[in-house]
Protein backbone atom coordinates (compact mmCIF):
# COMPACT_ATOMS: atom_id res chain seq x y z
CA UNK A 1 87.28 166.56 72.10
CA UNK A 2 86.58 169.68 70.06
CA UNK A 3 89.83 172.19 69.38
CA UNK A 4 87.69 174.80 70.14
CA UNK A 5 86.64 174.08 73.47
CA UNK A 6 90.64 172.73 74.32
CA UNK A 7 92.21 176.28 73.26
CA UNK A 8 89.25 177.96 75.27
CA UNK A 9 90.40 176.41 78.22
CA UNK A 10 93.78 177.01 77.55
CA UNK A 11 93.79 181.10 77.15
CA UNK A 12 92.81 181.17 80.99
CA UNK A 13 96.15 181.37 83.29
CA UNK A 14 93.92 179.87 86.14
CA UNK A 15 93.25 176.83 84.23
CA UNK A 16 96.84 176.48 82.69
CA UNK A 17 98.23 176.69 86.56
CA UNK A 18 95.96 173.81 87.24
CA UNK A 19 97.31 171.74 84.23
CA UNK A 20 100.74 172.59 85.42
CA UNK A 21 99.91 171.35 89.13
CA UNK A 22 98.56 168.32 87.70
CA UNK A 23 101.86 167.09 86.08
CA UNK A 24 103.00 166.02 89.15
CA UNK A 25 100.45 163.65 89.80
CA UNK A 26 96.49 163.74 90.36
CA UNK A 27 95.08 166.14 93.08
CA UNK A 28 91.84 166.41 95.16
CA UNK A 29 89.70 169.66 94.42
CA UNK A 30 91.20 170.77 97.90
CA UNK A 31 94.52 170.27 96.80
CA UNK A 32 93.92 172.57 93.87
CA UNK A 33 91.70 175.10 95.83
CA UNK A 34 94.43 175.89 98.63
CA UNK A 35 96.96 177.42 95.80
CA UNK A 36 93.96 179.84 94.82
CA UNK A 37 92.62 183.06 96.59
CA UNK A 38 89.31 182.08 95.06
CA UNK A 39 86.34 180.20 96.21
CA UNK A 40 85.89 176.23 95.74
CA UNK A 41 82.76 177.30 93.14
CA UNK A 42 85.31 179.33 91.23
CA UNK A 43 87.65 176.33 91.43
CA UNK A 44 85.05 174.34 90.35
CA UNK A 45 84.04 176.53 87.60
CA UNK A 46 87.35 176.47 86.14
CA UNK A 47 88.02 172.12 86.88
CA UNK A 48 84.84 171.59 85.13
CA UNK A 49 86.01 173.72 81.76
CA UNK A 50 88.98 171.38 81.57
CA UNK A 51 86.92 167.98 82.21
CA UNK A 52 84.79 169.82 79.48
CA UNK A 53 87.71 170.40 77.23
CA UNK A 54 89.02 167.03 78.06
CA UNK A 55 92.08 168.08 79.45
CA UNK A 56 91.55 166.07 82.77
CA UNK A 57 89.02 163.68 83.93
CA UNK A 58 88.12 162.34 87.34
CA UNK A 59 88.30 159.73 89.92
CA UNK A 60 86.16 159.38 93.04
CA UNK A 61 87.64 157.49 96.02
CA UNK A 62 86.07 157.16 99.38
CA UNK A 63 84.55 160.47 99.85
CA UNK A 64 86.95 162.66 97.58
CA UNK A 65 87.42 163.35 93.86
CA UNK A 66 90.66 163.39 92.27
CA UNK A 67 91.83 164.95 89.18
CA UNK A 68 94.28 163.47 86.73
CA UNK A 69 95.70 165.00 83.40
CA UNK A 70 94.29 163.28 80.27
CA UNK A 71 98.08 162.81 78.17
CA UNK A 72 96.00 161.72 75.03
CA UNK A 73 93.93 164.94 74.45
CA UNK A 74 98.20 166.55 74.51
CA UNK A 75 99.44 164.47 72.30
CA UNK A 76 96.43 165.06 69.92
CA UNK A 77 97.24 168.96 70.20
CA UNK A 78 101.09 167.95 69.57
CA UNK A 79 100.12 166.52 66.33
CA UNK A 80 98.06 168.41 65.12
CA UNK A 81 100.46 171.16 66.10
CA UNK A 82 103.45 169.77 64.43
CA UNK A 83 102.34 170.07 60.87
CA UNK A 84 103.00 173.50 60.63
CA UNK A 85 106.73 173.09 61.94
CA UNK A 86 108.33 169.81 60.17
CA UNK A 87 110.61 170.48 57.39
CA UNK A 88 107.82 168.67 54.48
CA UNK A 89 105.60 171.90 55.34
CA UNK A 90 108.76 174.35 54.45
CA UNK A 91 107.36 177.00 51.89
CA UNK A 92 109.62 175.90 48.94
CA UNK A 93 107.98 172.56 49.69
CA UNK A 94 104.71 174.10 49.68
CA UNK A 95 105.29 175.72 46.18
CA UNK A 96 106.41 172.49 44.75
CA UNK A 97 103.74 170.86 45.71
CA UNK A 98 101.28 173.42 44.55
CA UNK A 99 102.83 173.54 41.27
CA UNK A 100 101.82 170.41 40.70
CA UNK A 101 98.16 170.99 40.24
């Protein structure tokens, strides 16, 4: 997973709908398709900038794909994310440790 292909994906409100369906539990690309007013290759479009992102990935069964959120590639942006907000990253802390150089 690259960060910039994640936050890419993210900026579209098409694509963050989808990730918000998908917390409820995996969907086919039908599912997904009847809460648009688009067509299934714009669906598509946007389903296969998450798998690219890895956001989601994919399971066939029987004759229909289903989508699933990939929790791992969330928890890496939650990380990575929380270094700018715990209290060791304060800017008095940041001084200190600069001062130290």
């Amino acid at each position: 997973m690259g960060f910039p292909d994640t936050f890419k994906a993210l900026s579209d409100p098409v694509r963050r709908e989808i990730l918000s369906m998908l917390k409820k539990g995996r969907l086919s690309a039908g599912d997904i398709a009847s809460h648009f007013d688009m067509t299934g290759a714009t669906v598509s479009y946007h389903l296969k900038q998450l798998k690219k992102a890895d956001l989601i990935y994919e399971s066939k069964e029987k004759n229909f794909i289903y989508y699933s959120l990939n929790t791992s590639v969330f928890e890496e942006i939650m990380l990575w994310v929380s270094q700018f907000t715990g209290s060791s990253h304060t800017e008095e802390n940041y001084d200190e440790e600069n001062e130290e150089e």
